[in-house]
Protein backbone atom coordinates (compact mmCIF):
# COMPACT_ATOMS: atom_id res chain seq x y z
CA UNK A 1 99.53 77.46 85.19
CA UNK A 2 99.78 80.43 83.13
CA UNK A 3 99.12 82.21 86.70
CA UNK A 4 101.88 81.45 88.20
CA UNK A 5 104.02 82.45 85.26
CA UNK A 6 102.96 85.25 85.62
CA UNK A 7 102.90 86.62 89.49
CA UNK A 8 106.43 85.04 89.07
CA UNK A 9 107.04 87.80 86.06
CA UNK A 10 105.75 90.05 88.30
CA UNK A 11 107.65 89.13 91.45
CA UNK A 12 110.85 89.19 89.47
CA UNK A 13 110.10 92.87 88.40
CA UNK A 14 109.71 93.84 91.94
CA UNK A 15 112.36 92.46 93.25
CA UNK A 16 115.06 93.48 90.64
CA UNK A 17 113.32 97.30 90.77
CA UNK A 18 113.40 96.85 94.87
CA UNK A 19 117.31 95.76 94.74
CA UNK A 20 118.49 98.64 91.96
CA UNK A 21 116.48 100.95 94.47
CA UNK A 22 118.44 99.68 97.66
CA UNK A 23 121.75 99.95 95.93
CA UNK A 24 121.24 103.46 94.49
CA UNK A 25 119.08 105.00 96.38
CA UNK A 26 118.95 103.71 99.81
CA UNK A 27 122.65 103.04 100.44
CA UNK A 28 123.75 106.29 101.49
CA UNK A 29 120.88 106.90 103.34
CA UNK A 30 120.69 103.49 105.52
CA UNK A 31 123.01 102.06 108.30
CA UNK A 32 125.28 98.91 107.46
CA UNK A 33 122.92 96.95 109.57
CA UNK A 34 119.71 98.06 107.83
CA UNK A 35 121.59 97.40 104.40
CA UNK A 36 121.71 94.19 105.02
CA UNK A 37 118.70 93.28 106.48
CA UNK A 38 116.89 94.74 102.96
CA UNK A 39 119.77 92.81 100.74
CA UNK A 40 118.09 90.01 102.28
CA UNK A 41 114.89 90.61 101.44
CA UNK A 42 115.61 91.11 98.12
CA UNK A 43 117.96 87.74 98.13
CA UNK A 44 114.61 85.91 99.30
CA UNK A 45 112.62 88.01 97.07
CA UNK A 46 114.52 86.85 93.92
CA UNK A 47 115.19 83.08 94.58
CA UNK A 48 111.39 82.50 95.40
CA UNK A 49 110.27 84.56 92.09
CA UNK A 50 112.18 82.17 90.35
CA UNK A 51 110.62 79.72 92.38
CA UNK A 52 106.77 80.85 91.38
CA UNK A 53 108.03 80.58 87.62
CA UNK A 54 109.11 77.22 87.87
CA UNK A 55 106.01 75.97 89.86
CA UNK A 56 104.43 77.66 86.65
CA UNK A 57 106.21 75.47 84.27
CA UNK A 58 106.02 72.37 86.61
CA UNK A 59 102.51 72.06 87.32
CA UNK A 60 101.39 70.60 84.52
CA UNK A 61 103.48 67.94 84.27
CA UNK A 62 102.91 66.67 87.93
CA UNK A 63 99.70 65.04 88.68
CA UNK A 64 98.63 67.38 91.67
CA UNK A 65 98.53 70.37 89.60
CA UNK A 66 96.23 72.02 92.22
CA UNK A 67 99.25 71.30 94.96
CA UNK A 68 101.87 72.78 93.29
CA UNK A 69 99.57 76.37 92.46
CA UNK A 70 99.14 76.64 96.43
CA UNK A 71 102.76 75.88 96.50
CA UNK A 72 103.11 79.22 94.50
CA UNK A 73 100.70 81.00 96.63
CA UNK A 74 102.42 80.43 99.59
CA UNK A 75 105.70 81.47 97.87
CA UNK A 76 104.04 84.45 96.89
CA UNK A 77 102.66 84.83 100.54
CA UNK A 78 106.37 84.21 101.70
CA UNK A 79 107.52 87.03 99.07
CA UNK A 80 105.17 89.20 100.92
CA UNK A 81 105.44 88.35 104.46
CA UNK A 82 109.32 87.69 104.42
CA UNK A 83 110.58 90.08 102.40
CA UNK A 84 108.29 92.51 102.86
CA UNK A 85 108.94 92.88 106.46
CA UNK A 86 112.55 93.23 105.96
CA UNK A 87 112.00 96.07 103.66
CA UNK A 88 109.83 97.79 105.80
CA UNK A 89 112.00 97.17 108.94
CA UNK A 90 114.76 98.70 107.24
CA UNK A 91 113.54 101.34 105.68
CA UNK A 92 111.63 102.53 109.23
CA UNK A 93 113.59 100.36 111.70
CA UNK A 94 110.21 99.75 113.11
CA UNK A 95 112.12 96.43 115.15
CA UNK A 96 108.54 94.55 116.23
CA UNK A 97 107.89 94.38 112.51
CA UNK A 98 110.53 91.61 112.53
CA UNK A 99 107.80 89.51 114.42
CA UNK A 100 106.26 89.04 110.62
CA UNK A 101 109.45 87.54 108.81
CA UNK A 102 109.48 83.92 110.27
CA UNK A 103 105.42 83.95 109.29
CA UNK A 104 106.97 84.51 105.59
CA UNK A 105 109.67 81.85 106.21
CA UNK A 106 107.22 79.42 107.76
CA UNK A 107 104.95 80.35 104.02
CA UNK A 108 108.52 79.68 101.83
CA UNK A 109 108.19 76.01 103.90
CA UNK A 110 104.84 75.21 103.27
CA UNK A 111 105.37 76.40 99.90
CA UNK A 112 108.47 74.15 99.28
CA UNK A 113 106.94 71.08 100.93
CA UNK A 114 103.69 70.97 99.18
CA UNK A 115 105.65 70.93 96.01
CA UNK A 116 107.17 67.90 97.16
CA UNK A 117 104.11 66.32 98.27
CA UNK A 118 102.84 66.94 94.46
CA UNK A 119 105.84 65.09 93.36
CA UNK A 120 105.91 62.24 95.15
């Protein structure tokens, strides 16, 4: 699941680039409101990275290792979905882009229960 290992990699980049850019270069130029709102993408962003990586390391040992890589894709879609709406809504305050985020949250869900599923 060398895959997964990787978009997680990836993911983890992102999100630690995206969260140095919020705190430097963003914070003077954002309200408190909006500050928050991309702090939490980047919150999300981070713990499901992680998540991808472990899904990475965990598939092979579980015997639905086809389950637990659409478990990462659907973290990844999360990553995408979720956090990327909340970066987008801050940075433009564009409020009907907030419409997207549960889609991501509802993705982090799927993501989390198929990976139970492929343990059980």
């Amino acid at each position: 699941m060398q895959t997964l290992i990787i978009l997680g990699s990836i993911m983890m980049f992102l999100a630690v680039a995206l969260g140095a850019f919020g705190a430097h270069a963003l914070k003077r130029r954002l309200s408190a409101d909006m500050i928050k709102i991309y702090e939490t993408g980047v919150q999300y962003h981070l713990v499901h990275g992680i998540g991808i990586i472990l899904l990475g390391l965990l598939a092979d040992r579980l015997e639905q290792p086809s389950l637990v890589l659409l478990a990462g894709w659907f973290l990844f879609a999360g990553i995408l979905l979720f956090s990327g709406s909340l970066y987008v809504l801050s940075v433009t305050g564009v409020r009907k882009l907030g419409a997207i985020t549960p889609l991501g949250g509802v993705a982090f869900l799927a993501g989390w229960v198929m990976l139970l599923v492929a343990a059980l």
